[in-house]
Protein backbone atom coordinates (compact mmCIF):
# COMPACT_ATOMS: atom_id res chain seq x y z
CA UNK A 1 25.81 -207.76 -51.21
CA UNK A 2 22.53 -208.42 -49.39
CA UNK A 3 19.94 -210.73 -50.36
CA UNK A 4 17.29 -208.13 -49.60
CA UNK A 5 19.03 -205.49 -51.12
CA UNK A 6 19.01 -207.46 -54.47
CA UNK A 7 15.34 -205.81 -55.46
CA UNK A 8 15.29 -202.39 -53.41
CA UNK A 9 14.34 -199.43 -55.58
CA UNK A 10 12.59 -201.74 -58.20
CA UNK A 11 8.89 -200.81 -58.33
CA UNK A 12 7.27 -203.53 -60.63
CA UNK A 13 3.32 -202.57 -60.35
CA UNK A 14 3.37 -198.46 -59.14
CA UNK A 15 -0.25 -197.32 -58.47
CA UNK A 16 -1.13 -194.45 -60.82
CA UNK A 17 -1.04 -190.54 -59.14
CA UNK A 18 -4.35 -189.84 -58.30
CA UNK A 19 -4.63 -185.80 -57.92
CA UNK A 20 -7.28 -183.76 -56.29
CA UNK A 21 -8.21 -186.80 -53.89
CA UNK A 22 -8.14 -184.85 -50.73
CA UNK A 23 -5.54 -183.38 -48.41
CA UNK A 24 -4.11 -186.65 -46.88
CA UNK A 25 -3.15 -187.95 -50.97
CA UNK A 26 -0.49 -184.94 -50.89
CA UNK A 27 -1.79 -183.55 -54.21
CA UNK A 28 -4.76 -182.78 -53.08
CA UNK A 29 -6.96 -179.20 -53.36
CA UNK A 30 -4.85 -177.60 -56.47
CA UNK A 31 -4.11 -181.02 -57.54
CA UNK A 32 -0.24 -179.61 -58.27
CA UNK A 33 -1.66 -176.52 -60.37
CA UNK A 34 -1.21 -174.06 -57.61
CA UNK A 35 -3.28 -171.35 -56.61
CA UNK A 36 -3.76 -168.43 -59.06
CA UNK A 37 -1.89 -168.25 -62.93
CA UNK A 38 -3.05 -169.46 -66.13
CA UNK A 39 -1.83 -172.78 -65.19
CA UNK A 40 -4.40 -172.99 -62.96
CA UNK A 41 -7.79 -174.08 -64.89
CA UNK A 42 -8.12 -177.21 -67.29
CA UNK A 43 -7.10 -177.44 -70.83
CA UNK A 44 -4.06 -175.29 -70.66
CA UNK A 45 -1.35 -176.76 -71.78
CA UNK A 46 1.93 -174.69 -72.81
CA UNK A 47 4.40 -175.19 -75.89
CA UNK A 48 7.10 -176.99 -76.11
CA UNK A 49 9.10 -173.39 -76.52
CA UNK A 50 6.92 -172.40 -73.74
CA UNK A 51 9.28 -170.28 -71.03
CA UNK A 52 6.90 -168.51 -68.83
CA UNK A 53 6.92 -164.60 -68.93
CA UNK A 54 10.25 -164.23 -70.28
CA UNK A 55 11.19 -163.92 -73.90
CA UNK A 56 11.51 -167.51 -75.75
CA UNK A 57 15.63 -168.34 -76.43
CA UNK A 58 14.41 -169.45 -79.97
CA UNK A 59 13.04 -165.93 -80.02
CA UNK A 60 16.41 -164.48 -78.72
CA UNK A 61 18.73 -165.94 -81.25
CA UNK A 62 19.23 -163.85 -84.09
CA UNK A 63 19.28 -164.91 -87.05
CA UNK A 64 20.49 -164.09 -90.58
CA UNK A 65 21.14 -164.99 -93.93
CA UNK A 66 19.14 -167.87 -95.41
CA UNK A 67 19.57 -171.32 -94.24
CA UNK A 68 18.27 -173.96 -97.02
CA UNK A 69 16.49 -176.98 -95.57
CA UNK A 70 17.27 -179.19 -98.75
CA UNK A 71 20.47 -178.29 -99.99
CA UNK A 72 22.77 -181.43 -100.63
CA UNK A 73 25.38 -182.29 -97.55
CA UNK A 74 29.27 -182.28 -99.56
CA UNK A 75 32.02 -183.22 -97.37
CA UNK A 76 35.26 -182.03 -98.90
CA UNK A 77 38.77 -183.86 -98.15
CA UNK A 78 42.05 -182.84 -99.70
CA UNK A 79 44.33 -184.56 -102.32
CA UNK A 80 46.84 -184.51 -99.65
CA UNK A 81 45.41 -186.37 -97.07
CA UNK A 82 44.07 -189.17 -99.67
CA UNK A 83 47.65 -188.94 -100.92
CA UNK A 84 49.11 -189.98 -97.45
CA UNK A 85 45.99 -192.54 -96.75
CA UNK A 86 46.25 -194.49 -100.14
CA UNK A 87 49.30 -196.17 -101.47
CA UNK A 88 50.37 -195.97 -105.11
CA UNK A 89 47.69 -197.09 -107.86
CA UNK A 90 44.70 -197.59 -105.32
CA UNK A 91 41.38 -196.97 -106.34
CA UNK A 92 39.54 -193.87 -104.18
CA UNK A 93 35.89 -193.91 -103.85
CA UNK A 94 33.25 -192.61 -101.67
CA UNK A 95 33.33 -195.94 -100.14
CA UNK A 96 36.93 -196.65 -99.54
CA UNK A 97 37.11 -193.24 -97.96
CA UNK A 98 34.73 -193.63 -95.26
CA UNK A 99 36.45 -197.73 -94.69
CA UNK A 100 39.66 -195.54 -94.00
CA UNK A 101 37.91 -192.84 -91.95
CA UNK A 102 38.57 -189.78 -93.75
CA UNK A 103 34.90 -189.11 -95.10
CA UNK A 104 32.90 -189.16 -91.35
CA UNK A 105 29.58 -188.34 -90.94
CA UNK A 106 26.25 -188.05 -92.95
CA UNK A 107 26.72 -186.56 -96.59
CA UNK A 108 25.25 -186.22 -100.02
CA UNK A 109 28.23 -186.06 -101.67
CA UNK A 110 31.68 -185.52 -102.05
CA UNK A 111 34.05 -182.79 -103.15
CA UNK A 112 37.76 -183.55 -103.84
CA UNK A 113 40.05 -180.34 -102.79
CA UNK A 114 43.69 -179.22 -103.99
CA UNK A 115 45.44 -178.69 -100.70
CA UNK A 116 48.51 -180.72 -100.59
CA UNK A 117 50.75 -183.11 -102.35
CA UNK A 118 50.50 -186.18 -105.05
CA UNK A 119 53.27 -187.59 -105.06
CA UNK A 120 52.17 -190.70 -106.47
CA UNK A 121 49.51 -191.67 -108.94
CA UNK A 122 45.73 -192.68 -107.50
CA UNK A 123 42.30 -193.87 -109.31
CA UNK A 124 40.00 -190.55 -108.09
CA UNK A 125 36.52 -190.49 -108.36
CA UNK A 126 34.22 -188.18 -106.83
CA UNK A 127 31.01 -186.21 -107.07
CA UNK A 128 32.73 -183.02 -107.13
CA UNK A 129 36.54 -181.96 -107.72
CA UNK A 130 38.42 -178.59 -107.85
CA UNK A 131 40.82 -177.44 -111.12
CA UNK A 132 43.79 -177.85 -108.73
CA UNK A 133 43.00 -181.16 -107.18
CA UNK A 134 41.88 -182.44 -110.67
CA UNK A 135 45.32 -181.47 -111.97
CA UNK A 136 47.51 -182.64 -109.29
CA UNK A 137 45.82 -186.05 -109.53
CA UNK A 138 46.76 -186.21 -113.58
CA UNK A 139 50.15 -184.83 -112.90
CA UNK A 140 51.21 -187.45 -110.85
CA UNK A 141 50.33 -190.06 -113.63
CA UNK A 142 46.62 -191.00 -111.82
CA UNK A 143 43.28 -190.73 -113.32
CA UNK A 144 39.91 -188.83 -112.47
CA UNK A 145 35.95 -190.24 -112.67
CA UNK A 146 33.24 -187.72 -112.00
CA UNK A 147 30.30 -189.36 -110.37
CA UNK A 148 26.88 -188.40 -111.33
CA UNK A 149 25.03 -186.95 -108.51
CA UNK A 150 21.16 -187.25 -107.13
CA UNK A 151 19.21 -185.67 -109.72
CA UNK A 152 18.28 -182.07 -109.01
CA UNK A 153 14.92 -181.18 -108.98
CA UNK A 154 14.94 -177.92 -111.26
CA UNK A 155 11.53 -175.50 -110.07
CA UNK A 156 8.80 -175.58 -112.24
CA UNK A 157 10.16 -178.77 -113.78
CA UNK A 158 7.03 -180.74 -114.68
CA UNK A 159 7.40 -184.73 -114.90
CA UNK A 160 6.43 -185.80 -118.57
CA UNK A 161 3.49 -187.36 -118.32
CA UNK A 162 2.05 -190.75 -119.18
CA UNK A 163 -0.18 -189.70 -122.22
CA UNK A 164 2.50 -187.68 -124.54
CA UNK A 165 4.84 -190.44 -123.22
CA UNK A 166 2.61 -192.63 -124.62
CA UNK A 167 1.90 -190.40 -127.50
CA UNK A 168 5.52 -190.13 -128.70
């Protein structure tokens, strides 16, 4: 290494592009606009989507079904692989879960499936739980705790308000 190679490349105080400053600035005349288009005048600015003459890819994508914006994230993991994760008598929650790696990610809540074996009793509790993981979990002598979700928002709910809370 070179002394004088120790600040090459670093430009600390770079003068602002000046455009349409003459031929000799090299963005000079079209000022980088080019010559004909509707690029060309000021105050045209394009999309963020914005492709040119060709079709839009978000406009090429096709799309079905109905995707819901605000539905609640549930990751589901099986009995089985809590089974081989957890020795005998240990507690299971949300928490433990994502300490030993099996619940990754961003969720809402979770959903205990049936898949697999029990072979020895474990303290369950989820959000969510099938019939079959539910009664694998109680035939192998462990015990099940539903945990109370966020609260849904049912439409056309109304919030009691403060008067005939008041009121009552």
């Amino acid at each position: 290494m070179r002394l004088d190679d120790v600040n090459k490349g670093i430009h600390k105080n770079r003068k602002r592009l000046r455009v349409g400053r003459g031929p000799g600035s090299g963005r000079g005349k079209t000022s980088g606009r080019g010559h004909k288009g509707q690029g060309q005048l000021a105050g045209w600015s394009a999309s963020a989507i914005f492709e040119g003459a060709r079709m839009p890819i978000i406009r090429q994508i096709p799309k079905r079904g109905f995707h819901n914006r605000f539905a609640r994230a549930v990751f589901a993991v099986n009995v089985g692989e809590i089974a081989k994760a957890f020795p005998a008598g240990a507690e299971v929650t949300p928490e433990t879960l994502k300490a030993a790696g099996l619940a990754r990610g961003v969720w809402d809540e979770l959903k205990v499936l049936g898949q697999g074996d029990v072979p020895h009793a474990l303290k369950v509790s989820a959000h969510r739980m099938s019939r079959q993981a539910r009664e694998k979990i109680l035939a192998a002598g462990g015990t099940v705790t539903d945990l109370p979700g966020p609260a849904a928002v049912v439409k056309g709910q109304k919030k009691p308000s403060q008067k005939t809370a008041a009121a009552e």
